[in-house]
C-alpha atoms as a PDB file:
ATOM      1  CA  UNK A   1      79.153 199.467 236.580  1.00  0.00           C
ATOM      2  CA  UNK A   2      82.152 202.147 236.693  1.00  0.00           C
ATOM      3  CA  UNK A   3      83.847 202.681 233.331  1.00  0.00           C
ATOM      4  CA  UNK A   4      87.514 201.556 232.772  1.00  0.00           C
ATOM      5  CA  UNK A   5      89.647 204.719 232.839  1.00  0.00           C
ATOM      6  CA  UNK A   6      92.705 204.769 231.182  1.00  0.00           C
ATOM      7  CA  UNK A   7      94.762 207.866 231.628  1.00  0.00           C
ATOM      8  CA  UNK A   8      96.656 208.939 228.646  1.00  0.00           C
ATOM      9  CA  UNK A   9      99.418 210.549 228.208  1.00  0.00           C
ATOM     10  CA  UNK A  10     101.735 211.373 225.074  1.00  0.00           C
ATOM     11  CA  UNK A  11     103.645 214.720 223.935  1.00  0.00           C
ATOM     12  CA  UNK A  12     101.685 217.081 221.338  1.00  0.00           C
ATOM     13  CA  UNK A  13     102.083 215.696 217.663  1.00  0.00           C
ATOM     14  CA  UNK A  14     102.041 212.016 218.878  1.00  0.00           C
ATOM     15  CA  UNK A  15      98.800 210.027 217.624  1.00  0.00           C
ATOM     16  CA  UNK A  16      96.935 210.959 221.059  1.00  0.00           C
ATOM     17  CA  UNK A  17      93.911 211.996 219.246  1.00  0.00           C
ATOM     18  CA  UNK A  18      93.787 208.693 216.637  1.00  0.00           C
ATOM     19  CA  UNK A  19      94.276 206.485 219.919  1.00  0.00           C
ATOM     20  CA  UNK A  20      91.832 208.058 221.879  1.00  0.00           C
ATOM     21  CA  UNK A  21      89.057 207.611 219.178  1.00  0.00           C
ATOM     22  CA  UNK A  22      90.334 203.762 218.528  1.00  0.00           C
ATOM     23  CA  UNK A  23      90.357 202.615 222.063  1.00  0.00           C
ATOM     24  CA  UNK A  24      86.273 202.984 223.313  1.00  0.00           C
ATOM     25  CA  UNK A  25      85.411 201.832 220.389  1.00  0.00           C
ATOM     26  CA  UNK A  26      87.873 198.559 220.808  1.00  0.00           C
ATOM     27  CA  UNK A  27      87.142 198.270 224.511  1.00  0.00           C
ATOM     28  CA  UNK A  28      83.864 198.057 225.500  1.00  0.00           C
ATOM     29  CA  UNK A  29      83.523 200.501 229.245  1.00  0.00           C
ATOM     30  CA  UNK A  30      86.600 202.211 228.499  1.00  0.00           C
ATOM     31  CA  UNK A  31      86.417 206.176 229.220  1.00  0.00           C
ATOM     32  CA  UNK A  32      89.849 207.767 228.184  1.00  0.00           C
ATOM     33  CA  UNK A  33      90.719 210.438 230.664  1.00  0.00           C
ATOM     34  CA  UNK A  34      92.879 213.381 228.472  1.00  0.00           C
ATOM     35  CA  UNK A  35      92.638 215.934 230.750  1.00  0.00           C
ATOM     36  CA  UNK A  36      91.622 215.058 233.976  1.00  0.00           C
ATOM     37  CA  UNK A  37      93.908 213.879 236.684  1.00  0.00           C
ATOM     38  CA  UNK A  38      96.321 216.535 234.589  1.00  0.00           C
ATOM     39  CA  UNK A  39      96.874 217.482 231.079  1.00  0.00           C
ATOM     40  CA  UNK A  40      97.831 214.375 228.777  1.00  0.00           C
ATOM     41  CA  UNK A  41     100.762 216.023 227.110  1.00  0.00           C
ATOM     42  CA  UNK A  42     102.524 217.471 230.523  1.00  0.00           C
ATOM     43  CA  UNK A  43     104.133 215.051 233.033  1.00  0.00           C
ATOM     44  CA  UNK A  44     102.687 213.079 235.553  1.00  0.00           C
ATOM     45  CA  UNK A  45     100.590 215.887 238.264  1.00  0.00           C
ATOM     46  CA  UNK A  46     102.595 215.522 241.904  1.00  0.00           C
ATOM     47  CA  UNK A  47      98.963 214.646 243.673  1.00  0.00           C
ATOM     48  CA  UNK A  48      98.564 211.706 241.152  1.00  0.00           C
ATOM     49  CA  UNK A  49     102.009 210.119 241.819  1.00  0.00           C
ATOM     50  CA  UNK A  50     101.940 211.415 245.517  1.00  0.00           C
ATOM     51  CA  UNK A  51      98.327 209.201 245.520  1.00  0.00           C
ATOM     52  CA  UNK A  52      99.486 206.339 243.916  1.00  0.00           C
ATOM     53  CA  UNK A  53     102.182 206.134 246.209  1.00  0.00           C
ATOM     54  CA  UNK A  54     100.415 206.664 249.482  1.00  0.00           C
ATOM     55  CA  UNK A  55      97.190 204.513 248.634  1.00  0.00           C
ATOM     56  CA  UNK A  56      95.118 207.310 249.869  1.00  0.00           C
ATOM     57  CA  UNK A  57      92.787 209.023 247.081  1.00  0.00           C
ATOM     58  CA  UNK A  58      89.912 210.953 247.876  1.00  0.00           C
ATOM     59  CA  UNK A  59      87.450 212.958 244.900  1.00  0.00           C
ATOM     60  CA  UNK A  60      89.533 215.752 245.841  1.00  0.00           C
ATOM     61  CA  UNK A  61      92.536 214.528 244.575  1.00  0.00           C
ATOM     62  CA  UNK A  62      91.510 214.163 241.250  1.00  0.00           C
ATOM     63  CA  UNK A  63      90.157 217.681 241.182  1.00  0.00           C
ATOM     64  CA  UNK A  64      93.510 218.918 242.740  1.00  0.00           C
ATOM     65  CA  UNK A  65      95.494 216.539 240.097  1.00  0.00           C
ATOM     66  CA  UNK A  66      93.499 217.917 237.070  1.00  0.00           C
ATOM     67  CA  UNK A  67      94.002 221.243 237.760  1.00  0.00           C
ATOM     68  CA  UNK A  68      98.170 221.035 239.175  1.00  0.00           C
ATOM     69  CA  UNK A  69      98.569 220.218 235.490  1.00  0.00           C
ATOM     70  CA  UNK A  70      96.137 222.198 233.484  1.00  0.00           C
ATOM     71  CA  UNK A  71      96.125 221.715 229.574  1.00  0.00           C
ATOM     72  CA  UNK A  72      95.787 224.601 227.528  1.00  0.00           C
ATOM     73  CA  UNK A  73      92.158 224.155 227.197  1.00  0.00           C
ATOM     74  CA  UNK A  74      91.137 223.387 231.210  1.00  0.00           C
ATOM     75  CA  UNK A  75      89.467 226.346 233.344  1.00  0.00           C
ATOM     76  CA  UNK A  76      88.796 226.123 236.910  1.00  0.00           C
ATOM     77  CA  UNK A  77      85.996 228.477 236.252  1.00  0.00           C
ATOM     78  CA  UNK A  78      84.199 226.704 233.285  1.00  0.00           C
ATOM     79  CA  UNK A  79      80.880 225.188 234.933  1.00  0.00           C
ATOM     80  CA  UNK A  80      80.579 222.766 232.312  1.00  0.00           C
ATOM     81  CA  UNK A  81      84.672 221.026 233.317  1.00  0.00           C
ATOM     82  CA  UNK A  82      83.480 221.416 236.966  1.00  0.00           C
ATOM     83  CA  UNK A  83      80.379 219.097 236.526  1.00  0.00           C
ATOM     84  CA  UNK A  84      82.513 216.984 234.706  1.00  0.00           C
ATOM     85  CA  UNK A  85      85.183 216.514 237.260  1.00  0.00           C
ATOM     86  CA  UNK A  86      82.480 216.319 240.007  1.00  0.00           C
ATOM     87  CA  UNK A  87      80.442 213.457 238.017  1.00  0.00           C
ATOM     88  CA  UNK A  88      83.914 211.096 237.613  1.00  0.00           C
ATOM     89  CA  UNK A  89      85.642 212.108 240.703  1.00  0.00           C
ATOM     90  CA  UNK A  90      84.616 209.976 242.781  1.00  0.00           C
ATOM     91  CA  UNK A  91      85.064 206.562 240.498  1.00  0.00           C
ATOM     92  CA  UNK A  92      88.444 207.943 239.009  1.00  0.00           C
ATOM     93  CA  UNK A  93      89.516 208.069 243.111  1.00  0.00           C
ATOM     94  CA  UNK A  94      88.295 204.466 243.804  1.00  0.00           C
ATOM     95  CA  UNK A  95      90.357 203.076 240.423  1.00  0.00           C
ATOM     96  CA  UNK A  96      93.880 204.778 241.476  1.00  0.00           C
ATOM     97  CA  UNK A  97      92.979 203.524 244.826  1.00  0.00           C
ATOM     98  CA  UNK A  98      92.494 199.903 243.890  1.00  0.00           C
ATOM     99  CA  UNK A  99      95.234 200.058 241.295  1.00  0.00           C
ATOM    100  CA  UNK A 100      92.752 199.869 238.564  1.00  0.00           C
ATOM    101  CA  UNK A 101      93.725 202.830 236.833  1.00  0.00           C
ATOM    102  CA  UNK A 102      95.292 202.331 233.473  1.00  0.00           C
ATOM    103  CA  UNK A 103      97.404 204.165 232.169  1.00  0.00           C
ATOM    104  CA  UNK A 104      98.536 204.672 228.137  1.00  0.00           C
ATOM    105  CA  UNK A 105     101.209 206.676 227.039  1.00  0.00           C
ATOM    106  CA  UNK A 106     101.745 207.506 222.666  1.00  0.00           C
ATOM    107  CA  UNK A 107     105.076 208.064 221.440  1.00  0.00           C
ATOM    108  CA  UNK A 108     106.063 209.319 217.605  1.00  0.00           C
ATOM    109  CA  UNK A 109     109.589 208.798 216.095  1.00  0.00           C
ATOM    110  CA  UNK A 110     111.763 212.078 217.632  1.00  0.00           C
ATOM    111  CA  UNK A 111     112.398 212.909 213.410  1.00  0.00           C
ATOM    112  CA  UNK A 112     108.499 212.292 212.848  1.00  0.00           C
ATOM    113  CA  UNK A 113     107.502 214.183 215.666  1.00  0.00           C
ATOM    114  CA  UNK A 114     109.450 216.996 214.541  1.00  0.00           C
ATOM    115  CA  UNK A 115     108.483 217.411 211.652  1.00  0.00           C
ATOM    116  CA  UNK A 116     104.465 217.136 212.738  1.00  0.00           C
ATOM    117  CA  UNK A 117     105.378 220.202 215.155  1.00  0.00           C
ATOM    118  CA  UNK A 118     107.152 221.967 211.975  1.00  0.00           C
ATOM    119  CA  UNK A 119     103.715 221.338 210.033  1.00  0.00           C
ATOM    120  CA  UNK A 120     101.312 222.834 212.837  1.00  0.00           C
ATOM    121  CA  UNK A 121     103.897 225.664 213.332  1.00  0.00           C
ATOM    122  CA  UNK A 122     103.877 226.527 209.448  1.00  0.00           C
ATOM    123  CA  UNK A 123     108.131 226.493 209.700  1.00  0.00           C
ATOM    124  CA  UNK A 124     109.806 224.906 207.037  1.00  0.00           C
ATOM    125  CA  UNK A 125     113.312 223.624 206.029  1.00  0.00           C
ATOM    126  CA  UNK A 126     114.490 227.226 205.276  1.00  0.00           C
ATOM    127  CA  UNK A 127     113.247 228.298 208.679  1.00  0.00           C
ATOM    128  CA  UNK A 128     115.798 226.392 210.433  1.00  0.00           C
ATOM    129  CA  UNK A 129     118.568 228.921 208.723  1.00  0.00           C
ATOM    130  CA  UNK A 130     117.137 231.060 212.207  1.00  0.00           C
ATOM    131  CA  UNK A 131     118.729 231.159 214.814  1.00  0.00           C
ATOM    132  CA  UNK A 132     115.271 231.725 216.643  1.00  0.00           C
ATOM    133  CA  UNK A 133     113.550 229.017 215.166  1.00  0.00           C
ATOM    134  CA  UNK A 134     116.809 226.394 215.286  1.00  0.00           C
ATOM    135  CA  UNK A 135     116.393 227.472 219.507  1.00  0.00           C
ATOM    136  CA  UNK A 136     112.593 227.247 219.339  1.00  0.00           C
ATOM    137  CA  UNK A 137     113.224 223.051 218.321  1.00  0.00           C
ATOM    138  CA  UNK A 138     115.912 222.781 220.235  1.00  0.00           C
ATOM    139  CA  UNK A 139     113.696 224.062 223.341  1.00  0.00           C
ATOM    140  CA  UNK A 140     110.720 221.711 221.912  1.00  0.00           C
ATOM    141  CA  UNK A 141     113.556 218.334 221.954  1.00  0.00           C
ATOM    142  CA  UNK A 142     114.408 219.078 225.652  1.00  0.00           C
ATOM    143  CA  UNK A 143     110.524 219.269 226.895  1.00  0.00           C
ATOM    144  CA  UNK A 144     110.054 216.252 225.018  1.00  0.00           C
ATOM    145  CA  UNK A 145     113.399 214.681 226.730  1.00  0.00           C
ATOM    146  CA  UNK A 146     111.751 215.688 230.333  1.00  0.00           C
ATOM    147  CA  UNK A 147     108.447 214.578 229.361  1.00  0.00           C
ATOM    148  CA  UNK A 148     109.233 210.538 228.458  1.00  0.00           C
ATOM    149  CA  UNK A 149     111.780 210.235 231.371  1.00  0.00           C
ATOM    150  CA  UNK A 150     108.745 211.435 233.797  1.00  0.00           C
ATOM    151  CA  UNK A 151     106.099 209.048 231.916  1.00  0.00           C
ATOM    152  CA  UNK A 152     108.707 206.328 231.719  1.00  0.00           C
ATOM    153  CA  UNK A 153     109.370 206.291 235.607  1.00  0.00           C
ATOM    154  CA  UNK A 154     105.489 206.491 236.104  1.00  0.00           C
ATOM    155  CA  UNK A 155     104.862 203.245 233.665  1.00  0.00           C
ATOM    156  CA  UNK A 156     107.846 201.551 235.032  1.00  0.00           C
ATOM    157  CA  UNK A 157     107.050 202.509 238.757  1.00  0.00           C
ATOM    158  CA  UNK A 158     104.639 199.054 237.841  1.00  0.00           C
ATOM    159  CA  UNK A 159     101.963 201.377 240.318  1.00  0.00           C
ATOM    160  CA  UNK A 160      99.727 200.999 237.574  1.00  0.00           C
ATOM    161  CA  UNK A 161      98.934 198.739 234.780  1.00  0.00           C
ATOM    162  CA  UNK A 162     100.581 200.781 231.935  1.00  0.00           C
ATOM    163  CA  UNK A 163     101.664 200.612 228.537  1.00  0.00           C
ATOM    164  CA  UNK A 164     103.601 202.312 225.608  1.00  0.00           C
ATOM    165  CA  UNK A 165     102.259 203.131 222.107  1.00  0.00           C
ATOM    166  CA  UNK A 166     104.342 203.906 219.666  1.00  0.00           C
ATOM    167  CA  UNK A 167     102.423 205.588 216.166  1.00  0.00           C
ATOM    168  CA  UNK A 168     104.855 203.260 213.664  1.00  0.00           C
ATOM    169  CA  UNK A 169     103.062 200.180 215.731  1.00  0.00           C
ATOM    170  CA  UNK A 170      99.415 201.881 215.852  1.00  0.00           C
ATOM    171  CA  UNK A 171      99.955 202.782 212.113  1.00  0.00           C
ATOM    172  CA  UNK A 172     101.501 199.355 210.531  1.00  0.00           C
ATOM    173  CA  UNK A 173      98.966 197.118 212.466  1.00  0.00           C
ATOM    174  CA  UNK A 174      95.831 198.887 214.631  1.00  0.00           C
ATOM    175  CA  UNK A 175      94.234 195.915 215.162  1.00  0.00           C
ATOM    176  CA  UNK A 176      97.552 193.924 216.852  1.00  0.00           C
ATOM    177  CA  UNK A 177      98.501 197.115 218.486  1.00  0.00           C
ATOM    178  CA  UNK A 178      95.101 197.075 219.981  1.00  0.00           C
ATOM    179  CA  UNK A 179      95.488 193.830 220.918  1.00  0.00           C
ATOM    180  CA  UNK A 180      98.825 194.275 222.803  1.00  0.00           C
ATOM    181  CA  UNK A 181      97.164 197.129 224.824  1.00  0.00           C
ATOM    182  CA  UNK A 182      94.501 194.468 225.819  1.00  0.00           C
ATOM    183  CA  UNK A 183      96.897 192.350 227.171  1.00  0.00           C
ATOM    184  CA  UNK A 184      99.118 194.840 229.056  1.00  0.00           C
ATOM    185  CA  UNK A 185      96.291 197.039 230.548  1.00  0.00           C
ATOM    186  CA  UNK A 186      94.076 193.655 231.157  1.00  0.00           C
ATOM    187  CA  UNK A 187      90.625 195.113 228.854  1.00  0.00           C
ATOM    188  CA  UNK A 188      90.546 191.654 227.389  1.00  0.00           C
ATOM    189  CA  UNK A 189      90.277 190.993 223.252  1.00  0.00           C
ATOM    190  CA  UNK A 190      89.501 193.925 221.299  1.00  0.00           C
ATOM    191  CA  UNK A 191      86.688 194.892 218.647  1.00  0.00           C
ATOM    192  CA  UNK A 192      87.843 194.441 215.143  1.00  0.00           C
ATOM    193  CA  UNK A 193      88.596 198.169 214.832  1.00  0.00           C
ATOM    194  CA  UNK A 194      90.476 199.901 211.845  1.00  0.00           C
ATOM    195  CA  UNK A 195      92.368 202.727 211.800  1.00  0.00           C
ATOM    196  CA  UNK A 196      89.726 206.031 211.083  1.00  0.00           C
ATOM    197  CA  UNK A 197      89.865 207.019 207.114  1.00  0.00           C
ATOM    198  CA  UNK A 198      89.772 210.649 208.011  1.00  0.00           C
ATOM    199  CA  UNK A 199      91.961 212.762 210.519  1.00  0.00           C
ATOM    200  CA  UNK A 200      90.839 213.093 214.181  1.00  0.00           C
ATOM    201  CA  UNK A 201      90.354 216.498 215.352  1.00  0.00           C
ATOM    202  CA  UNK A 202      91.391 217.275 218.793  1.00  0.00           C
ATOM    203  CA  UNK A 203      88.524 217.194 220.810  1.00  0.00           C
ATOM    204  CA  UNK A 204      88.555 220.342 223.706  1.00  0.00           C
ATOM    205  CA  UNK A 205      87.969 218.394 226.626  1.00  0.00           C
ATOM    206  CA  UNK A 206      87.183 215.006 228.384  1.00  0.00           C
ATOM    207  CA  UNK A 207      83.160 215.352 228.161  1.00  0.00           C
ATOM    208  CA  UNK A 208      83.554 215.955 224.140  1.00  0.00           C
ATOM    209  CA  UNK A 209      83.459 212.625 221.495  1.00  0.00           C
ATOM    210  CA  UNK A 210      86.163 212.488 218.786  1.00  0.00           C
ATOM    211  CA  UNK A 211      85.199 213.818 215.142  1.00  0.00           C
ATOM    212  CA  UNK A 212      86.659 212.652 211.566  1.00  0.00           C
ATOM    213  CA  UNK A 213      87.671 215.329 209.515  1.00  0.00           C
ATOM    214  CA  UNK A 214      87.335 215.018 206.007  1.00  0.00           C
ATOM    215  CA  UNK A 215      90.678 215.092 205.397  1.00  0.00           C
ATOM    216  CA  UNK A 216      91.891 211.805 204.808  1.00  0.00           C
ATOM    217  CA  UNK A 217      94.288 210.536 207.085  1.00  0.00           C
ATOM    218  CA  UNK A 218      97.466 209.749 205.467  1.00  0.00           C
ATOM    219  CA  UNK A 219     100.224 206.931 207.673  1.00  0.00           C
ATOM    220  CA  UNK A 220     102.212 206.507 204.229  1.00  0.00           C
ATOM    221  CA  UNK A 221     103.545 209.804 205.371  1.00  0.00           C
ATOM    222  CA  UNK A 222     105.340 207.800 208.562  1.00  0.00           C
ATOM    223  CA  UNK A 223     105.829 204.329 207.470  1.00  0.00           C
ATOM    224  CA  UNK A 224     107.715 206.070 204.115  1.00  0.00           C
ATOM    225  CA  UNK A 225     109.984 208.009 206.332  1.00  0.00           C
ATOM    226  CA  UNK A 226     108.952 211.493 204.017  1.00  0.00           C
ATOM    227  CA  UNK A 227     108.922 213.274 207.605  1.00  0.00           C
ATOM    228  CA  UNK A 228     112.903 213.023 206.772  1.00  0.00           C
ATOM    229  CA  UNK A 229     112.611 215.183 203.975  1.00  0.00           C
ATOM    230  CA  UNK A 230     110.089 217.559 205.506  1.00  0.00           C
ATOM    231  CA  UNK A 231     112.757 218.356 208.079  1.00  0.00           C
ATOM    232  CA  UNK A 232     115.296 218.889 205.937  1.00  0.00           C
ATOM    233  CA  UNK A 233     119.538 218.377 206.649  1.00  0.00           C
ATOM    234  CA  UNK A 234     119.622 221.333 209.257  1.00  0.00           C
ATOM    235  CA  UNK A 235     115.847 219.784 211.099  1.00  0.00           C
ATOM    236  CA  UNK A 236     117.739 216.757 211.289  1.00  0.00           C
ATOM    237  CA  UNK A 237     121.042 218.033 213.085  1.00  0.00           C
ATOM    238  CA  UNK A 238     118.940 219.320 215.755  1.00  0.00           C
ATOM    239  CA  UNK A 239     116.835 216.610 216.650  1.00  0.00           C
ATOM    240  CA  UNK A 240     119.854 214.800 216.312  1.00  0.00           C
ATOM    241  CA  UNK A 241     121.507 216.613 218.850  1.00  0.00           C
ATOM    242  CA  UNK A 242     118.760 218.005 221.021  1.00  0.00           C
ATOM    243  CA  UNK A 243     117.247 214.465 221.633  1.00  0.00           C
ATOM    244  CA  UNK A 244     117.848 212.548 224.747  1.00  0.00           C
ATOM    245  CA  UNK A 245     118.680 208.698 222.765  1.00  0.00           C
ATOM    246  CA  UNK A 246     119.195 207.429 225.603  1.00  0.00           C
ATOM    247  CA  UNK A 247     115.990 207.653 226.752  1.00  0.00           C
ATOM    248  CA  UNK A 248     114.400 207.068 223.529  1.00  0.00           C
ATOM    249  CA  UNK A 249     116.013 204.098 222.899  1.00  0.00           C
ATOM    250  CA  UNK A 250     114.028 201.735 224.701  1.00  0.00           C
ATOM    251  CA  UNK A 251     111.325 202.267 222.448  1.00  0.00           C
ATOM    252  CA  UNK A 252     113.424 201.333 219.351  1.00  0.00           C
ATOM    253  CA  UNK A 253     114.377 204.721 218.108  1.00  0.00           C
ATOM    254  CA  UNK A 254     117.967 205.774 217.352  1.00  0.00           C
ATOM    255  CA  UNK A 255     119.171 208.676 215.602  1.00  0.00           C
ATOM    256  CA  UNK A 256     119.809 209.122 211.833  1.00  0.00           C
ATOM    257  CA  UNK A 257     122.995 208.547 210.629  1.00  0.00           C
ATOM    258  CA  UNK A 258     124.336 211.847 208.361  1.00  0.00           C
ATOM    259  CA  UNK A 259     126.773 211.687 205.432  1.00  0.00           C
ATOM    260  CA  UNK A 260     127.811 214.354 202.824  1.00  0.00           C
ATOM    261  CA  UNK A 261     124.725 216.742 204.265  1.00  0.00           C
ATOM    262  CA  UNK A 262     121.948 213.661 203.587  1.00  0.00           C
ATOM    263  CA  UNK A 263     120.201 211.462 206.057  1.00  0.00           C
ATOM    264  CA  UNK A 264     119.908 207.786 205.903  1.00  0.00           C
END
């Protein structure tokens, strides 16, 4: 029996890693494609969409797709990400060609996101007094802008069975948030799955399982809004302004209101 593939997608800093570890282990068959058909955090790959369109996938096309949008950790060369391609190919072709392709993408809060990218940058609150570094998140706002709008039209395209994730939803509840995934992508009821104790490490590729760090993982951090104070009054203005609303919106988020210097 082919696995389930669901194709994720989700910008850097989002929870990708957490929900790829929760969802084989909620859904029994499902294989969680990061990388292949293109790189989860960079839009949609032209051959995918073109595919999806047309009805007509071959093997090739997923090779083509996976490599159109490379992630930072995909080579061409690597023997060990060509056998891996070559082994799925031909399954991953026949699911976008039947419409069984699923497709998952993560969101974050913009204000939460940014302040996960200051943390794996090492900037802090004082950086922002840069002109540099005030571009730099600026820069970082308008990928992330480009990247939704392209997921959104794929998900609401309705060419696949899709469905949106936000973190505050994963983190609050994992086991109803799992559930709602079951229901939009079709997997059925999930396990009884909790959220992992420790932090998930990104994992370099598609062929490598998830690890827990011991570092404990931490979601007071999100559901106590502390990313707020992590960004600081001048991290805020330029999320603020840098961030599309518009298209954020639909999933709930709005910006923070400012007064006297302080967010609320």
């Amino acid at each position: 029996m082919s696995p389930i593939y669901v194709k994720q997608y989700g910008a850097e800093r989002t929870g990708t890693n957490v929900l790829r570890h929760l969802l084989p282990r909620a859904f029994a068959g499902v294989e969680v494609l990061m990388h292949v058909l293109g790189d989860k955090h960079s839009e949609p790959a032209s051959a995918l969409t073109e595919a999806l369109a047309a009805g007509v996938v071959t093997p090739e096309t997923v090779a083509r797709a996976t490599v159109e949008r490379p992630s930072a950790t995909t080579d061409p060369g690597c023997p060990t990400q060509r056998s891996f391609v070559a082994s799925v190919a031909a399954s991953v072709a026949d699911a976008v060609a039947t419409r069984e392709l699923r497709v998952v993408v993560s969101i974050k809060h913009p204000y939460a996101w940014a302040a996960s990218l200051m943390r794996q940058r090492g900037w802090t609150a004082a950086t922002f007094r840069s002109g540099s570094a005030r571009a730099e998140l600026t820069a970082a706002c308008q990928r992330l802008n480009a990247r939704y709008r392209a997921w959104a039209a794929l998900v609401e395209g309705r060419a696949v069975s899709a469905t949106y994730v936000t973190h505050e939803a994963l983190l609050a509840d994992a086991r109803a948030c799992l559930r709602g995934i079951g229901r939009a992508l079709g997997l059925g009821e999930p396990a009884p799955v909790d959220l992992p104790v420790g932090v998930v490490l990104p994992t370099s590729w598609d062929d490598a399982a998830t690890v827990e760090h011991y570092e404990r993982f931490a979601p007071a951090y999100y559901t106590d809004h502390a990313f707020l104070e992590r960004l600081g009054p001048v991290g805020v203005e330029v999320v603020s302004d840098a961030i599309s609303w518009s298209t954020f919106e639909r999933w709930g988020y709005r910006p923070t209101r400012r007064r006297g210097g302080e967010c609320q």
